[in-house]
PDB file of N, CA and C in Angstrom:
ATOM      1  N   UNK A   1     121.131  83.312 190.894  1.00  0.00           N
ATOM      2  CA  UNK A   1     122.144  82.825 189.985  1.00  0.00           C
ATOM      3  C   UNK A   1     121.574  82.456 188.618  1.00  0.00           C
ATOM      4  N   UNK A   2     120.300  82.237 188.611  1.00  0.00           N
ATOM      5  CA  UNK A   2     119.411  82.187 187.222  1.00  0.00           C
ATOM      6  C   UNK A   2     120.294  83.128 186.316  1.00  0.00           C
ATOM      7  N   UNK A   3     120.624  84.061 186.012  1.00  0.00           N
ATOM      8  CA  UNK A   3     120.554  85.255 185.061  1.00  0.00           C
ATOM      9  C   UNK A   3     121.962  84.870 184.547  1.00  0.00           C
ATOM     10  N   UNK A   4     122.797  83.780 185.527  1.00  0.00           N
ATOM     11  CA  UNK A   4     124.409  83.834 184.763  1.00  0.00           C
ATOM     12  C   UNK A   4     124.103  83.361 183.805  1.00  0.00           C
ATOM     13  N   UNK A   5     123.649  81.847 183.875  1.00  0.00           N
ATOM     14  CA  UNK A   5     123.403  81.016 182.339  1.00  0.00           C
ATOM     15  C   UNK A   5     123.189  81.747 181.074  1.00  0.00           C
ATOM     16  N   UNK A   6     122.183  82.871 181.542  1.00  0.00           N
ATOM     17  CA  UNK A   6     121.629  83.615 180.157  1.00  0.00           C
ATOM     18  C   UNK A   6     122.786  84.266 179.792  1.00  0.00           C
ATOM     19  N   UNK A   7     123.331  85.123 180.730  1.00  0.00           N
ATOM     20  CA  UNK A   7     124.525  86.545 179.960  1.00  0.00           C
ATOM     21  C   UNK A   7     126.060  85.483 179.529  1.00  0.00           C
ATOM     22  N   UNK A   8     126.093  83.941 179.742  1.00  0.00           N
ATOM     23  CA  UNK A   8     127.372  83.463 179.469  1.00  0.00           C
ATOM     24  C   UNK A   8     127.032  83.694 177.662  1.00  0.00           C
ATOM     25  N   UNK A   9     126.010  83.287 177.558  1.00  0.00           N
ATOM     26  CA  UNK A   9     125.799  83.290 175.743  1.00  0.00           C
ATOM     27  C   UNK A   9     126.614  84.684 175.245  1.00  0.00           C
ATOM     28  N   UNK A  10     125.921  85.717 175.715  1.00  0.00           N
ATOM     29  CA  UNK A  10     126.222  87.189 174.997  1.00  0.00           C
ATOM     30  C   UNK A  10     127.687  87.561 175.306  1.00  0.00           C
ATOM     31  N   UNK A  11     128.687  86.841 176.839  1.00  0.00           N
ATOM     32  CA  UNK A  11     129.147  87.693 177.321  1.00  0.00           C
ATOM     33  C   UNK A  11     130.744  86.773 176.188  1.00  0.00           C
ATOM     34  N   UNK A  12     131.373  87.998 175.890  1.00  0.00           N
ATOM     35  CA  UNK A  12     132.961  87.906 175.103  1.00  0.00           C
ATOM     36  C   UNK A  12     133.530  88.463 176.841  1.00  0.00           C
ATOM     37  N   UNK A  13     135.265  88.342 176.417  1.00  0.00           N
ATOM     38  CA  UNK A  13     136.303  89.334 176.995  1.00  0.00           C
ATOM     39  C   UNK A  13     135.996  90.524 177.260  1.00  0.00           C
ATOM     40  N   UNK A  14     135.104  90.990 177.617  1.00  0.00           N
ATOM     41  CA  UNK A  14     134.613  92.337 177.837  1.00  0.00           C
ATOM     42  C   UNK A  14     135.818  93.416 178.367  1.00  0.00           C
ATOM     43  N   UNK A  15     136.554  93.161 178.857  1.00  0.00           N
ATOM     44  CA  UNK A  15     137.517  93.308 179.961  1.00  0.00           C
ATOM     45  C   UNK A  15     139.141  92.777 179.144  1.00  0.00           C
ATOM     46  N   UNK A  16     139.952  93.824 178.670  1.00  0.00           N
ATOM     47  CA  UNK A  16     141.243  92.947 178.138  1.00  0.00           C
ATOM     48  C   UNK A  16     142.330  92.444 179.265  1.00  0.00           C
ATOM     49  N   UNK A  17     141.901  92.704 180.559  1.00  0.00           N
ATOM     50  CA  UNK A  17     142.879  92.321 181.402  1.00  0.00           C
ATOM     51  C   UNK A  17     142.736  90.485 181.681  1.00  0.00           C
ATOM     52  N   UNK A  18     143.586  90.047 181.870  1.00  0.00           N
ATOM     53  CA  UNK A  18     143.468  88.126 182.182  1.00  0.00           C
ATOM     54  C   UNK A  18     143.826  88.511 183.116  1.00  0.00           C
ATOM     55  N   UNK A  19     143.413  86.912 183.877  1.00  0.00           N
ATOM     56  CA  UNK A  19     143.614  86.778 185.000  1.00  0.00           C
ATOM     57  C   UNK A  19     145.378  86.358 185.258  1.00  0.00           C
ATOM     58  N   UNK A  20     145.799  85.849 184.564  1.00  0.00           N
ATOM     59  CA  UNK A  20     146.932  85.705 184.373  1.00  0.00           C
ATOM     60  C   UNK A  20     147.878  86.755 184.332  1.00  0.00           C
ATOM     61  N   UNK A  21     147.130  87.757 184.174  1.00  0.00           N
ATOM     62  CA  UNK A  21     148.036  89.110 184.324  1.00  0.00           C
ATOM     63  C   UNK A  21     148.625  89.394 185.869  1.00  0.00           C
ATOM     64  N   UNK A  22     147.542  88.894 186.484  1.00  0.00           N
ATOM     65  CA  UNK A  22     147.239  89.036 187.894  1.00  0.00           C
ATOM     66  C   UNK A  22     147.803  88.110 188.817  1.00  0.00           C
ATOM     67  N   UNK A  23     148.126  86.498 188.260  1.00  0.00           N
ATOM     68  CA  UNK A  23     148.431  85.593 188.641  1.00  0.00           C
ATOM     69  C   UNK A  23     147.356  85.217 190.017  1.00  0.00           C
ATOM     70  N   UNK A  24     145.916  85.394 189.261  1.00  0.00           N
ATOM     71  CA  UNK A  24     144.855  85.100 190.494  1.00  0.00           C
ATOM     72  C   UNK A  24     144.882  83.571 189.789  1.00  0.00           C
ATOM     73  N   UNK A  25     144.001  82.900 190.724  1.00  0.00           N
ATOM     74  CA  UNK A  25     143.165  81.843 190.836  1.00  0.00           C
ATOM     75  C   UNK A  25     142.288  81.964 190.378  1.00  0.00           C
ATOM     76  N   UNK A  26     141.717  80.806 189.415  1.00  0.00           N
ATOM     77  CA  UNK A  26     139.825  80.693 189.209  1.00  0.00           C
ATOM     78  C   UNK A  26     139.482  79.443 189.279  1.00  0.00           C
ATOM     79  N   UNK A  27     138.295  80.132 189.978  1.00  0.00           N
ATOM     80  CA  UNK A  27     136.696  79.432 189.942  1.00  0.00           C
ATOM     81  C   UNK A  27     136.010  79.325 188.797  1.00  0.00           C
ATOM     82  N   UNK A  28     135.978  78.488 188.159  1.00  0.00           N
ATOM     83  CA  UNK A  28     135.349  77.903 186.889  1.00  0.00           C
ATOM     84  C   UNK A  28     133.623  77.774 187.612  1.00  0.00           C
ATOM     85  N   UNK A  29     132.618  78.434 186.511  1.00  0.00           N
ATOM     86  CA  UNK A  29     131.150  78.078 186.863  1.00  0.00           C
ATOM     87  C   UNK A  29     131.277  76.923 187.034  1.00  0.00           C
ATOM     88  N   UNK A  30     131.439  75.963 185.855  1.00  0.00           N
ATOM     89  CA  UNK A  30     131.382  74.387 186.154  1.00  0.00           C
ATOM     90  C   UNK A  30     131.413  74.019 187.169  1.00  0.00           C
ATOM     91  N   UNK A  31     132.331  74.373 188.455  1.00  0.00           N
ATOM     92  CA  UNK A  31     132.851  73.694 189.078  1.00  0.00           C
ATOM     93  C   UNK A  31     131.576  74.593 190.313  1.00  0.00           C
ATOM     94  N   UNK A  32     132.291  75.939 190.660  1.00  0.00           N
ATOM     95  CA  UNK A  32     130.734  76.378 191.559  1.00  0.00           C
ATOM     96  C   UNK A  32     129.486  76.076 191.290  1.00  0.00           C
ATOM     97  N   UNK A  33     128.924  75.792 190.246  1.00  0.00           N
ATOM     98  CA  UNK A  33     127.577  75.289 190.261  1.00  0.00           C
ATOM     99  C   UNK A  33     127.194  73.855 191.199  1.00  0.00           C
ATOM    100  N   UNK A  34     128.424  73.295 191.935  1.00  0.00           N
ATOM    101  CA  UNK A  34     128.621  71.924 192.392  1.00  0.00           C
ATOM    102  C   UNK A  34     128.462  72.508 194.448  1.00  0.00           C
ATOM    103  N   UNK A  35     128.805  74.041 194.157  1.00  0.00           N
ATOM    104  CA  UNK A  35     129.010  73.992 195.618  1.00  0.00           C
ATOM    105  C   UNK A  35     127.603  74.620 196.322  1.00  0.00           C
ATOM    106  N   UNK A  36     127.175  73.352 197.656  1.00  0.00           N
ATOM    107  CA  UNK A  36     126.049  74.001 197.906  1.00  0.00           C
ATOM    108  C   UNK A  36     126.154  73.737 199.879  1.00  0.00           C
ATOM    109  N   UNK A  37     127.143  73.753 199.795  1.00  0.00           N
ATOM    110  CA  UNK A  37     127.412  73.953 201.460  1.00  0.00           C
ATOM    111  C   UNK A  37     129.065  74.041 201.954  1.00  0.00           C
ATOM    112  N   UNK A  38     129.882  74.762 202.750  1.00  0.00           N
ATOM    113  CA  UNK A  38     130.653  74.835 203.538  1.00  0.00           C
ATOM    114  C   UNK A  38     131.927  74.034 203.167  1.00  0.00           C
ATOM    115  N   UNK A  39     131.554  72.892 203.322  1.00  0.00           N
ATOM    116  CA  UNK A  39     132.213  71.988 202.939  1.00  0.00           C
ATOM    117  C   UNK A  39     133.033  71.736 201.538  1.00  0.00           C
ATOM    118  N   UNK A  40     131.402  71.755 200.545  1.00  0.00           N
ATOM    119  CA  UNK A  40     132.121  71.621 199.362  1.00  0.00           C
ATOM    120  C   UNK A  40     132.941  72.994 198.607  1.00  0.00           C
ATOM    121  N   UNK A  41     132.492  74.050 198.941  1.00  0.00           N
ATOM    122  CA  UNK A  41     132.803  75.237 198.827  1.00  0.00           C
ATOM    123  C   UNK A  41     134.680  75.283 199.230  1.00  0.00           C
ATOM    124  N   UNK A  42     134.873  74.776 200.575  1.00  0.00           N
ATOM    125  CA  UNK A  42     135.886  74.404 200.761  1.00  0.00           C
ATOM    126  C   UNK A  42     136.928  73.592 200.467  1.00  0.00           C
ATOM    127  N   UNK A  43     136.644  72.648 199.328  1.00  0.00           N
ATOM    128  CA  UNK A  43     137.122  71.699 198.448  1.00  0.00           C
ATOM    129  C   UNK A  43     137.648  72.378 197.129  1.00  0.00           C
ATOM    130  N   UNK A  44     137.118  73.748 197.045  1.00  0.00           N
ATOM    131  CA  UNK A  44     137.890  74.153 195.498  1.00  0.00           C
ATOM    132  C   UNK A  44     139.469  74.722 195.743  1.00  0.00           C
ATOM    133  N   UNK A  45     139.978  73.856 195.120  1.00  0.00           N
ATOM    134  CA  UNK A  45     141.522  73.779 195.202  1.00  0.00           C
ATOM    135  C   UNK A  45     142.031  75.938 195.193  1.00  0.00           C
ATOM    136  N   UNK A  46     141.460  76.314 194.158  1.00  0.00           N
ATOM    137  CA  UNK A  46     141.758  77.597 194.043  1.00  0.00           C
ATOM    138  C   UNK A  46     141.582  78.695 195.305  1.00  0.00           C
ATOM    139  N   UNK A  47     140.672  78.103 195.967  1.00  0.00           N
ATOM    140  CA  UNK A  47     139.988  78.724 197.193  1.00  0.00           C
ATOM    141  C   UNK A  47     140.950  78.328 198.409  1.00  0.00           C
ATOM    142  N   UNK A  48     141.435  76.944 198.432  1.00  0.00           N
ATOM    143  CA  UNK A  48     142.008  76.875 199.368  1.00  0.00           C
ATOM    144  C   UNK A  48     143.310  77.741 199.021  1.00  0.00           C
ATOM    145  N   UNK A  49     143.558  77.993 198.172  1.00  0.00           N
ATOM    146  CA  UNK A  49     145.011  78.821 198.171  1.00  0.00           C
ATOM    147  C   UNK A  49     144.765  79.736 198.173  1.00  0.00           C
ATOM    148  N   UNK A  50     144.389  80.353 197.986  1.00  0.00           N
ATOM    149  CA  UNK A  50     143.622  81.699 197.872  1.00  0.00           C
ATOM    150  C   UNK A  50     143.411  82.189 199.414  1.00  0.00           C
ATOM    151  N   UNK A  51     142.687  81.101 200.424  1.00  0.00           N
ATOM    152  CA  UNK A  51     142.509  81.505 201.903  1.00  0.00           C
ATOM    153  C   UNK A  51     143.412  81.147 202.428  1.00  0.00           C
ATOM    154  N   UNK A  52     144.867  80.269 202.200  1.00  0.00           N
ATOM    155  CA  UNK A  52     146.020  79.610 203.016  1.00  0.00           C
ATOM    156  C   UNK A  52     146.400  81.244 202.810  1.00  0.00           C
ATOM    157  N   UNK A  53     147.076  81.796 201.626  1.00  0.00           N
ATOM    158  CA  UNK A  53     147.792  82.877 201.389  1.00  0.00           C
ATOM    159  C   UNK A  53     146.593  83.789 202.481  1.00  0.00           C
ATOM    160  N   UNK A  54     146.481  84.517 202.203  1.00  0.00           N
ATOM    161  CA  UNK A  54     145.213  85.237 202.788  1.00  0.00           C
ATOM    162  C   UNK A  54     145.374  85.385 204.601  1.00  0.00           C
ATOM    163  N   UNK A  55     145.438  83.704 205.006  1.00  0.00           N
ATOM    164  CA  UNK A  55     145.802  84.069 206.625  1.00  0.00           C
ATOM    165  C   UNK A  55     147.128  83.986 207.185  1.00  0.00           C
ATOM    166  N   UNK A  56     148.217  83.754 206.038  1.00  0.00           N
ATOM    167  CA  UNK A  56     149.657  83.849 206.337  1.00  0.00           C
ATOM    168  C   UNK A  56     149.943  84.865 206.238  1.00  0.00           C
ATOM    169  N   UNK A  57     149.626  86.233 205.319  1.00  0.00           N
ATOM    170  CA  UNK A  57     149.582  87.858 205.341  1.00  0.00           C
ATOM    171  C   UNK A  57     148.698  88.353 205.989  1.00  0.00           C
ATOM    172  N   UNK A  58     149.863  89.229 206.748  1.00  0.00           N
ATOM    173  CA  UNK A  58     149.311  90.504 207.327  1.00  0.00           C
ATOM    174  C   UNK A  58     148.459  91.598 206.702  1.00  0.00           C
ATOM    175  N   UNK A  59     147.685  92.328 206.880  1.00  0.00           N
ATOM    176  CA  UNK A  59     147.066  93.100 206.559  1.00  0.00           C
ATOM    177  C   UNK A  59     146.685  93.252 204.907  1.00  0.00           C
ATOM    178  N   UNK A  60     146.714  91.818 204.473  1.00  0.00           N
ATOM    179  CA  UNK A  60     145.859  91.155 203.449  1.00  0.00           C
ATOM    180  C   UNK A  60     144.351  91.406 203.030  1.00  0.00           C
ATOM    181  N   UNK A  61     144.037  91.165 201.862  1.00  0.00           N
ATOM    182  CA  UNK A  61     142.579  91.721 201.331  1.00  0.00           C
ATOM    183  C   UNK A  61     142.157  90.170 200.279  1.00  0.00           C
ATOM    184  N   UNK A  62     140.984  89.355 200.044  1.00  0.00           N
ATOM    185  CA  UNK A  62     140.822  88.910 198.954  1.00  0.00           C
ATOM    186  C   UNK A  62     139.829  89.750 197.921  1.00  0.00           C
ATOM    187  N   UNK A  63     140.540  89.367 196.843  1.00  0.00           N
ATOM    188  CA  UNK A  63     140.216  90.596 195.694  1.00  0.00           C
ATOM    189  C   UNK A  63     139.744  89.485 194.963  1.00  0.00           C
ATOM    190  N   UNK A  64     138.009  89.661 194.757  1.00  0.00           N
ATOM    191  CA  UNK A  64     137.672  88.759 193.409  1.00  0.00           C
ATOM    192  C   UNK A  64     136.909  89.675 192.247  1.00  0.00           C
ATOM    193  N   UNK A  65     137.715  89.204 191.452  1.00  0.00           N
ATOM    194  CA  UNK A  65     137.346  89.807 190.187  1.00  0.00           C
ATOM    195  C   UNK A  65     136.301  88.639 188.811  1.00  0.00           C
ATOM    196  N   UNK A  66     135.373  89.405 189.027  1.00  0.00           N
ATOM    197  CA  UNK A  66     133.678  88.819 188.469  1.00  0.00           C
ATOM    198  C   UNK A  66     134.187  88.954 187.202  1.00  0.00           C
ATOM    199  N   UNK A  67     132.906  88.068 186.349  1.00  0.00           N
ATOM    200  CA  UNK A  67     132.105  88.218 185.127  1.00  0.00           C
ATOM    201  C   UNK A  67     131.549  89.373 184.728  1.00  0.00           C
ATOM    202  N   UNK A  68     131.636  90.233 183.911  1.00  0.00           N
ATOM    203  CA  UNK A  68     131.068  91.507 183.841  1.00  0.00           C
ATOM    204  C   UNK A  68     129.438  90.679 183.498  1.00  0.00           C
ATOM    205  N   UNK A  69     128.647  92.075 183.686  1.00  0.00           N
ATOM    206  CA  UNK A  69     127.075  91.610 183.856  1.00  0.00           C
ATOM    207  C   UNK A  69     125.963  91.526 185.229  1.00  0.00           C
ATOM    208  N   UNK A  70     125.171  90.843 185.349  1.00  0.00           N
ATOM    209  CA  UNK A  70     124.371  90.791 186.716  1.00  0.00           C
ATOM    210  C   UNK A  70     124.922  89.531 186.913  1.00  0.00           C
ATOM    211  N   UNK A  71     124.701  88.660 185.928  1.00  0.00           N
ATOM    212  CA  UNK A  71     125.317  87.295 186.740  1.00  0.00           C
ATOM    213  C   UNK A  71     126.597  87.213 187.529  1.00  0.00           C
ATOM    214  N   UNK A  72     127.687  87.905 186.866  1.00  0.00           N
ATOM    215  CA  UNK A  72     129.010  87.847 187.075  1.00  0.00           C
ATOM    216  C   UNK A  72     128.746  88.668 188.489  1.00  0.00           C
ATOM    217  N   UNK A  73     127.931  89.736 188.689  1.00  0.00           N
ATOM    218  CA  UNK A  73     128.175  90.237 190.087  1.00  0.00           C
ATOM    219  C   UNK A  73     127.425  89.241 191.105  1.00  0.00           C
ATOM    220  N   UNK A  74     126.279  89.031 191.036  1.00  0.00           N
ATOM    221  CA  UNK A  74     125.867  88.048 191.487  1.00  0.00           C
ATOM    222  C   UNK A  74     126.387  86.690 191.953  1.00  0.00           C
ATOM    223  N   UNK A  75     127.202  86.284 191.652  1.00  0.00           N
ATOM    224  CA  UNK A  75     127.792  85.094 191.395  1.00  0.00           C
ATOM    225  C   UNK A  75     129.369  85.768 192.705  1.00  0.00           C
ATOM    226  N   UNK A  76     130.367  86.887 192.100  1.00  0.00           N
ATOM    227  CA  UNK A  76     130.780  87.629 193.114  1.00  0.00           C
ATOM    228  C   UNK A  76     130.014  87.166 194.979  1.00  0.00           C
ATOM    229  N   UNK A  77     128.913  88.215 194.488  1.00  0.00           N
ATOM    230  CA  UNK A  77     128.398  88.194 195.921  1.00  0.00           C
ATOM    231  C   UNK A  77     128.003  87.331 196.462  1.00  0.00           C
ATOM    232  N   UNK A  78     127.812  86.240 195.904  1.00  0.00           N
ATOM    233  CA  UNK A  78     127.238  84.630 196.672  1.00  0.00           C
ATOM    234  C   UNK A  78     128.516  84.158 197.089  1.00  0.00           C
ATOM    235  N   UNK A  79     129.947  84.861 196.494  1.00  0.00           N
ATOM    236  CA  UNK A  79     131.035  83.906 197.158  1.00  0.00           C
ATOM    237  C   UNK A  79     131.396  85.047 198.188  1.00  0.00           C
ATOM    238  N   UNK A  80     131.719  86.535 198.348  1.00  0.00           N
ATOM    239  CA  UNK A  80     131.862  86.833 199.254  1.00  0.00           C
ATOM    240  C   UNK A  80     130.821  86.948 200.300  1.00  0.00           C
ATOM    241  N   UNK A  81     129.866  86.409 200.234  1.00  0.00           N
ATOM    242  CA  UNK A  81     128.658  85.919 201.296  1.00  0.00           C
ATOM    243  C   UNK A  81     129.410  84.738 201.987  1.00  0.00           C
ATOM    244  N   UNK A  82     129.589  83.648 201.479  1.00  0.00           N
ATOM    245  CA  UNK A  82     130.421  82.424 201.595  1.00  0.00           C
ATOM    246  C   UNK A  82     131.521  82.952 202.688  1.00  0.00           C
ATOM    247  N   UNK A  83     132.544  83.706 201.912  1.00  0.00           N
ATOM    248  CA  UNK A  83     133.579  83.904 202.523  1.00  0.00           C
ATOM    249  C   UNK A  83     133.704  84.766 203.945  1.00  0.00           C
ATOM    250  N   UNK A  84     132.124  85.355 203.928  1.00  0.00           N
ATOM    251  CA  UNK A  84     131.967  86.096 205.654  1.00  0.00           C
ATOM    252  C   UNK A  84     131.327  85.387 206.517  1.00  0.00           C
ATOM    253  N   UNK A  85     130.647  84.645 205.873  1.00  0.00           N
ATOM    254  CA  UNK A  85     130.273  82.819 206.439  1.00  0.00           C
ATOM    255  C   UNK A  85     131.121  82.582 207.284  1.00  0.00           C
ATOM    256  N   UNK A  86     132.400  82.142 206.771  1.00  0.00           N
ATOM    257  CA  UNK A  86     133.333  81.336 206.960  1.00  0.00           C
ATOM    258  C   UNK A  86     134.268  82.392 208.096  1.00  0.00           C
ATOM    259  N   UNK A  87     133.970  83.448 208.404  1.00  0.00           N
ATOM    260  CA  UNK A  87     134.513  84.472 209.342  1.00  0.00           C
ATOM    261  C   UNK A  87     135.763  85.226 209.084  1.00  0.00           C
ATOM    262  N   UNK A  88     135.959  85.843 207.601  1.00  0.00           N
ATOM    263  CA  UNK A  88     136.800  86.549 206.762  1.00  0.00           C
ATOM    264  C   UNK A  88     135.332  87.981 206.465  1.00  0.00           C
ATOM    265  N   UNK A  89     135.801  88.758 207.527  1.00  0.00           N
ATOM    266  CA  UNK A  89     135.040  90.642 206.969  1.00  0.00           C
ATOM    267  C   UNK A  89     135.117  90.611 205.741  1.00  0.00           C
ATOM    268  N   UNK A  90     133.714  91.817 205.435  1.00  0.00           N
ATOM    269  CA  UNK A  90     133.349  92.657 204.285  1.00  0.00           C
ATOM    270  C   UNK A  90     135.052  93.359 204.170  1.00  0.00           C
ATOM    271  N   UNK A  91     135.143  93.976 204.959  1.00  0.00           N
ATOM    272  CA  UNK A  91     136.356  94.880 204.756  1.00  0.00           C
ATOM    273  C   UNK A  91     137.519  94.119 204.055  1.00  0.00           C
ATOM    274  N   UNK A  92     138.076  92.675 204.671  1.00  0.00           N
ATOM    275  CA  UNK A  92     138.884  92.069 203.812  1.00  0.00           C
ATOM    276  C   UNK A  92     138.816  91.766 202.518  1.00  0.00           C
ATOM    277  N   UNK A  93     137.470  91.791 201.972  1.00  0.00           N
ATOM    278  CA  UNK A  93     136.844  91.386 200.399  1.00  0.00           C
ATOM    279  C   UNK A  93     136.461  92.472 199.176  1.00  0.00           C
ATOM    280  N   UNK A  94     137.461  92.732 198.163  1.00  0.00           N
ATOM    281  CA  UNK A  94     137.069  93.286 197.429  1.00  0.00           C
ATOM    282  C   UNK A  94     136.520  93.055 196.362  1.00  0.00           C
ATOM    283  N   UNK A  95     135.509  93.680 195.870  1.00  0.00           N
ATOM    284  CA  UNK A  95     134.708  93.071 194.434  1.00  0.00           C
ATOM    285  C   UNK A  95     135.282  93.815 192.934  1.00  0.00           C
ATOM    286  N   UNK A  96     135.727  93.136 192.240  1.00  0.00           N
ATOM    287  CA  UNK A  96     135.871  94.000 191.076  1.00  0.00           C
ATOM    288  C   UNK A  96     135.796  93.339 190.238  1.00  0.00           C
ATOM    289  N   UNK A  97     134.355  94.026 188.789  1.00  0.00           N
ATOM    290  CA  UNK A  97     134.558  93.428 187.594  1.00  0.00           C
ATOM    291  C   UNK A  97     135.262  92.874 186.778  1.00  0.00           C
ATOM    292  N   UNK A  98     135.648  92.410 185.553  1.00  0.00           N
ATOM    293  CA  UNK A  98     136.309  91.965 185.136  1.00  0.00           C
ATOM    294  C   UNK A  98     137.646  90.827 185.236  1.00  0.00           C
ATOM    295  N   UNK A  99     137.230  89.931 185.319  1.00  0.00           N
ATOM    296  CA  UNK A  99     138.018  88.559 185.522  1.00  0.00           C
ATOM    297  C   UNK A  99     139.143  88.215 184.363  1.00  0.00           C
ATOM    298  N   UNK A 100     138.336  88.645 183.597  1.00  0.00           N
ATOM    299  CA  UNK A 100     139.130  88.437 182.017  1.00  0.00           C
ATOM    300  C   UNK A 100     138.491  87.174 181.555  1.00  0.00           C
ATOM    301  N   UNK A 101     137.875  86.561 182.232  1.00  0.00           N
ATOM    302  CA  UNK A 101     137.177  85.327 181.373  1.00  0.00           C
ATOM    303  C   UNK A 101     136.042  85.126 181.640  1.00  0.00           C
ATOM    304  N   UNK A 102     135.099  84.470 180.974  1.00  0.00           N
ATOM    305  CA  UNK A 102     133.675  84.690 181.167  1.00  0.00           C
ATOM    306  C   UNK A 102     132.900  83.890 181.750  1.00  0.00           C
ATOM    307  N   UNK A 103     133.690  82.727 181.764  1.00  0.00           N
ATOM    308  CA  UNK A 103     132.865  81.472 182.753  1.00  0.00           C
ATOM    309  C   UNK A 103     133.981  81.448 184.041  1.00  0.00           C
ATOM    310  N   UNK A 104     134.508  82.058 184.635  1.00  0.00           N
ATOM    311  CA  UNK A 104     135.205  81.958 185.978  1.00  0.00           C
ATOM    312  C   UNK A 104     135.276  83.153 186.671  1.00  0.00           C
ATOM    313  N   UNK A 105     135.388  83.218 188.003  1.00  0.00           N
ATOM    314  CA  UNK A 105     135.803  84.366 188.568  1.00  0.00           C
ATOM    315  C   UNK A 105     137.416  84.170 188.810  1.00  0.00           C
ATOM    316  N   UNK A 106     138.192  85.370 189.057  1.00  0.00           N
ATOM    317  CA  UNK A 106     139.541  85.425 189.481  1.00  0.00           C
ATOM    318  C   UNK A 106     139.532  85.557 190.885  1.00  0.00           C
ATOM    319  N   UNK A 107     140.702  84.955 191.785  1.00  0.00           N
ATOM    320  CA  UNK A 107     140.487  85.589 193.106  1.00  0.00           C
ATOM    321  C   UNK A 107     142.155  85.276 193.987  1.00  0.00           C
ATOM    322  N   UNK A 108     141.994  86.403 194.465  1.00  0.00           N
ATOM    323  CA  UNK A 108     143.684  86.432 194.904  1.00  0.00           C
ATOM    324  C   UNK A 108     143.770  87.267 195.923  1.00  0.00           C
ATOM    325  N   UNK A 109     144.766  87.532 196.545  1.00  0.00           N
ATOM    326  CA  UNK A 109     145.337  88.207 197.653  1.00  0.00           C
ATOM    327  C   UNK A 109     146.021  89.170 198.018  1.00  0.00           C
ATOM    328  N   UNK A 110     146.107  89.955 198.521  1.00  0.00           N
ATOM    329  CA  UNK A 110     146.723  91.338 197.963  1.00  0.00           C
ATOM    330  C   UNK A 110     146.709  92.078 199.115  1.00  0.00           C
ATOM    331  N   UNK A 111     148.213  92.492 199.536  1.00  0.00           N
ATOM    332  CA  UNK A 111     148.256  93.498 200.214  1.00  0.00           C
ATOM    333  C   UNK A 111     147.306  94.764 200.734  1.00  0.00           C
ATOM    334  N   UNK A 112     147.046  94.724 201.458  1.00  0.00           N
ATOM    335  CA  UNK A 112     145.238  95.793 201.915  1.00  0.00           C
ATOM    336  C   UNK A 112     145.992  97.297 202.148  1.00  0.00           C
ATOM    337  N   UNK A 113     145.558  97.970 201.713  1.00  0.00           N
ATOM    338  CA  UNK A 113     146.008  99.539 202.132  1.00  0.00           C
ATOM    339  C   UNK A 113     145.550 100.168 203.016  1.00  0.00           C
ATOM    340  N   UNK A 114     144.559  98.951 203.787  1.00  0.00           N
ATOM    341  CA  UNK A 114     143.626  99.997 204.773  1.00  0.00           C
ATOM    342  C   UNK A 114     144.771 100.236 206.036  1.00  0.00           C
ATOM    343  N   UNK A 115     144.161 101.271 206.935  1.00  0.00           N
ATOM    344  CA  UNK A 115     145.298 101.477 207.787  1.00  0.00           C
ATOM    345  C   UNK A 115     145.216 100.001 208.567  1.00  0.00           C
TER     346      UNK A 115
END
């Protein structure tokens, strides 16, 4: 997670889509830089809605959309690490760049197309 700090300096809107387009949830760095076990991880308000929705739909997917960069993927993959932790599949979790903002990830729920 070293490398986010550095690319927040350089990184703009890279990405013109918001998250608001999307009506996802975010995870503010501020606030993940705080989570370092299970528990607290489970305390981010955005997350819990994010996983309430998530196990009330059927054949549901969480879709988080990163920070463009290494950090921003990085940062991605430490939460869907988290989230297979917590006993939610690779298969339910999709990764995709662009959040639309540069210090948060987006993350939301979404109908899965898999069969």
């Amino acid at each position: 997670m070293g490398t986010f700090k550095g690319t927040l300096a350089v990184m703009t809107t890279l990405f013109p889509l918001s998250a608001a387009l999307y009506g996802d949830e975010l995870i503010y760095y501020q606030d993940w830089v705080k989570v370092k076990n299970a528990t607290t991880l489970l305390q981010l308000p955005a997350l819990q809605r994010v996983v309430n929705e998530f196990e009330k739909k059927e054949q549901s997917k969480i879709v988080i959309r990163h920070p463009g960069g290494d950090g921003g993927n990085e940062w991605a993959i430490e939460l869907r690490d988290w989230l297979v932790a917590l006993g939610i599949s690779t298969e339910e979790i999709q990764l995709q760049p662009g959040s639309g903002v540069p210090q948060a990830i987006a993350i939301t729920t979404e109908v899965s197309e898999l069969p």
